[in-house]
Protein backbone atom coordinates (compact mmCIF):
# COMPACT_ATOMS: atom_id res chain seq x y z
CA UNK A 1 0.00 0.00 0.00
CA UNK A 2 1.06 3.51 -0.87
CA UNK A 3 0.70 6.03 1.26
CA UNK A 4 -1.50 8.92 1.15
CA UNK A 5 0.35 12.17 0.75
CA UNK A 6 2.42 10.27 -2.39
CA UNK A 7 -0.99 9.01 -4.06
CA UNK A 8 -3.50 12.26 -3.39
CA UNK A 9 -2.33 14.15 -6.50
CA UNK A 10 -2.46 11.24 -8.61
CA UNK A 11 -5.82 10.13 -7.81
CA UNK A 12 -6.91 13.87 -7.93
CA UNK A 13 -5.31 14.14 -11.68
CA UNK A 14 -9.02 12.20 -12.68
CA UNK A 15 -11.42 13.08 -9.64
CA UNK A 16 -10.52 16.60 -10.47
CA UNK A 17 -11.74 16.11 -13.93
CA UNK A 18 -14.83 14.45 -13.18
CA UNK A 19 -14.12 10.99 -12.24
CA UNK A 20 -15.86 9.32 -9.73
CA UNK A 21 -13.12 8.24 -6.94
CA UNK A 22 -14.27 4.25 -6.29
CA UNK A 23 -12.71 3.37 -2.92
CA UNK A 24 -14.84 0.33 -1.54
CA UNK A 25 -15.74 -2.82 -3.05
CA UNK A 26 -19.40 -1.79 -2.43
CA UNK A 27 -19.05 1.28 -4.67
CA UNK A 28 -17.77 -0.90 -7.75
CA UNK A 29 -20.41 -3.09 -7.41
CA UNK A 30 -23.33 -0.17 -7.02
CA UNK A 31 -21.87 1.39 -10.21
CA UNK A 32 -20.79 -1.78 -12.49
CA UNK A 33 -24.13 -4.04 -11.61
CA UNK A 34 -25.94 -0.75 -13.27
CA UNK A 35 -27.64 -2.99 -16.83
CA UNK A 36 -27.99 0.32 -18.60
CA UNK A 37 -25.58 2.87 -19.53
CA UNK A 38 -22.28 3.34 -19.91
CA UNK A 39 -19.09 3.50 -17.08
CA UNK A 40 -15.88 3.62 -17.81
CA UNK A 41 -13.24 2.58 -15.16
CA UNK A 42 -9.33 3.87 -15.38
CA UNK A 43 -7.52 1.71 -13.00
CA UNK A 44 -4.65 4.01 -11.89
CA UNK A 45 -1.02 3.33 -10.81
CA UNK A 46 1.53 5.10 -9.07
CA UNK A 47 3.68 3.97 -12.27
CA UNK A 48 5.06 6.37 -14.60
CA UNK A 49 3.10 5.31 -17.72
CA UNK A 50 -0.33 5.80 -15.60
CA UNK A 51 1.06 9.53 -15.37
CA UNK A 52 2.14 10.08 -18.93
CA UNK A 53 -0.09 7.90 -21.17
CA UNK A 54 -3.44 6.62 -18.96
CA UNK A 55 -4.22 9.40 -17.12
CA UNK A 56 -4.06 11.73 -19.53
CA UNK A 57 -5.49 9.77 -22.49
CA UNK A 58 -8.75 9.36 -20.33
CA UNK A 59 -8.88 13.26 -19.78
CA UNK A 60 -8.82 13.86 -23.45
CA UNK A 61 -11.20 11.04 -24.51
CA UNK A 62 -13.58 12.72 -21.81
CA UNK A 63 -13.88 15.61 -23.89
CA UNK A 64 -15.28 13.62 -26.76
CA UNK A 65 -18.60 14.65 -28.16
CA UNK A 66 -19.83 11.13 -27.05
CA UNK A 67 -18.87 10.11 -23.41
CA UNK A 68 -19.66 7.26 -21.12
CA UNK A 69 -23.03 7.80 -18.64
CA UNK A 70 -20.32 7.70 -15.62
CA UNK A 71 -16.62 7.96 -15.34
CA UNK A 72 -15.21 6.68 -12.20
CA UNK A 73 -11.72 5.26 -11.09
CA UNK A 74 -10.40 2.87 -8.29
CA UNK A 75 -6.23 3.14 -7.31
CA UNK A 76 -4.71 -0.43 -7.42
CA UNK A 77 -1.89 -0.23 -4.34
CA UNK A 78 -4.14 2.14 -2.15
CA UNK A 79 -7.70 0.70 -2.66
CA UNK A 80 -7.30 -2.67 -2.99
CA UNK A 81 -10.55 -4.22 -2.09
CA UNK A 82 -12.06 -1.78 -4.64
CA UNK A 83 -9.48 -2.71 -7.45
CA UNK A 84 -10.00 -6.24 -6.71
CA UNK A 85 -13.88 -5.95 -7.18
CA UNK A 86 -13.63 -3.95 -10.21
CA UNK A 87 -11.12 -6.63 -11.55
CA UNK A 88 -13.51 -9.08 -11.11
CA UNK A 89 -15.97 -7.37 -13.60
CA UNK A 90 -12.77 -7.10 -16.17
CA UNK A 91 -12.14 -10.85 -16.66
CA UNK A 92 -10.99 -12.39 -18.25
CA UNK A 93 -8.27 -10.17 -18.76
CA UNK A 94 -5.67 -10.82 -15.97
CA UNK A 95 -4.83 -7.86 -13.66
CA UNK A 96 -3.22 -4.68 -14.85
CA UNK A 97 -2.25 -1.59 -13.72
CA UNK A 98 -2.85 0.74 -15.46
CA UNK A 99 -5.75 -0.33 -17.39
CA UNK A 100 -9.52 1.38 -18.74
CA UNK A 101 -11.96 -0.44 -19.16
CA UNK A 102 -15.99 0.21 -21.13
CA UNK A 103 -19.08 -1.39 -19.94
CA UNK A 104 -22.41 -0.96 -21.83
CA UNK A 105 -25.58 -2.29 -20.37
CA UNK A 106 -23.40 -4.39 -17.58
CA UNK A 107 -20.50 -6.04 -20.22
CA UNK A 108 -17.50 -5.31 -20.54
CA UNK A 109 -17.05 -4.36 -24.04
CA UNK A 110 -13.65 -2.65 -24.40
CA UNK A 111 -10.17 -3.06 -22.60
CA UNK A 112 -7.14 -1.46 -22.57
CA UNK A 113 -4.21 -3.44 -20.52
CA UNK A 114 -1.32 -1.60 -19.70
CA UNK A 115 0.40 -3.28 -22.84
CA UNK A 116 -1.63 -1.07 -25.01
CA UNK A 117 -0.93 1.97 -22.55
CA UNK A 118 2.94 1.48 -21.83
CA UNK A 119 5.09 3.07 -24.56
CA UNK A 120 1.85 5.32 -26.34
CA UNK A 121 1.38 8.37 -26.39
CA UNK A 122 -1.76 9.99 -24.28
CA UNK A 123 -2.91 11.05 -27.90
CA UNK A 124 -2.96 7.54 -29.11
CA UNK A 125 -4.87 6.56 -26.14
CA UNK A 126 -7.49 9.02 -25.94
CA UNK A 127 -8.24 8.18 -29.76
CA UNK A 128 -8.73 4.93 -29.08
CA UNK A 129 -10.96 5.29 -26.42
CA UNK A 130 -12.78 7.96 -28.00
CA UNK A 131 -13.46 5.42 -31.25
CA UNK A 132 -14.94 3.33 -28.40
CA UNK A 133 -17.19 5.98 -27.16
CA UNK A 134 -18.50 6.73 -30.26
CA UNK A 135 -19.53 2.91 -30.83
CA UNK A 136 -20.54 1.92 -27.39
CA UNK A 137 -22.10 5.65 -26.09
């Protein structure tokens, strides 16, 4: 676990911009068993890519003409009950941090491990994600 003062400005980087902060394992599950809509869910990292590439891409994807319903995140290394839970809704992709994920209607329908984050630019990311919104939202 990470403490505190080190993760605060990196979980405020997407609560400041509109992302719902997901802390407890009850809060995933209120906002992923949801059957309608859309949710997308940034799992953030104290790693450097989650600051240059993930982070960012999200933020610029959010200004999309189409968005998802709700936007929320959950910090694998501080909230890990949370993470956990929201990984469970992600399989069968194996854990990763960072990582975004799409659900319409309840499915997961789009995934980004941090393979496809790691080593792209924010740019790249938020057009990827943005493609998604425009199918899925």
């Amino acid at each position: 676990m990470y403490p505190a003062e080190l993760t605060a400005p990196m979980a405020k980087d997407l609560t400041n911009h509109g992302f719902e902060a997901l802390t407890t394992p009850e809060e995933v599950s209120s906002v992923l068993d949801k059957k309608e809509g859309t949710v997308m869910v940034v799992v953030n990292s104290v790693c450097g890519c989650a600051a240059a590439n993930a982070r960012p891409g999200a933020k610029l994807a959010a200004q999309n003409d189409k968005t998802p319903d709700i936007m929320a995140t959950v910090f694998a290394g501080v909230d890990r009950e949370a993470t956990e839970k929201a990984r469970s809704y992600m399989l069968p992709y194996p854990p990763s941090s960072p990582s975004i994920a799409l659900f319409k209607d309840g499915k997961l329908v789009h995934f980004l491990e941090r393979h496809h984050i790691e080593g792209r630019t924010a740019e790249i990311i938020a057009e990827n994600l943005k493609m998604a919104f425009d199918r899925y939202c």
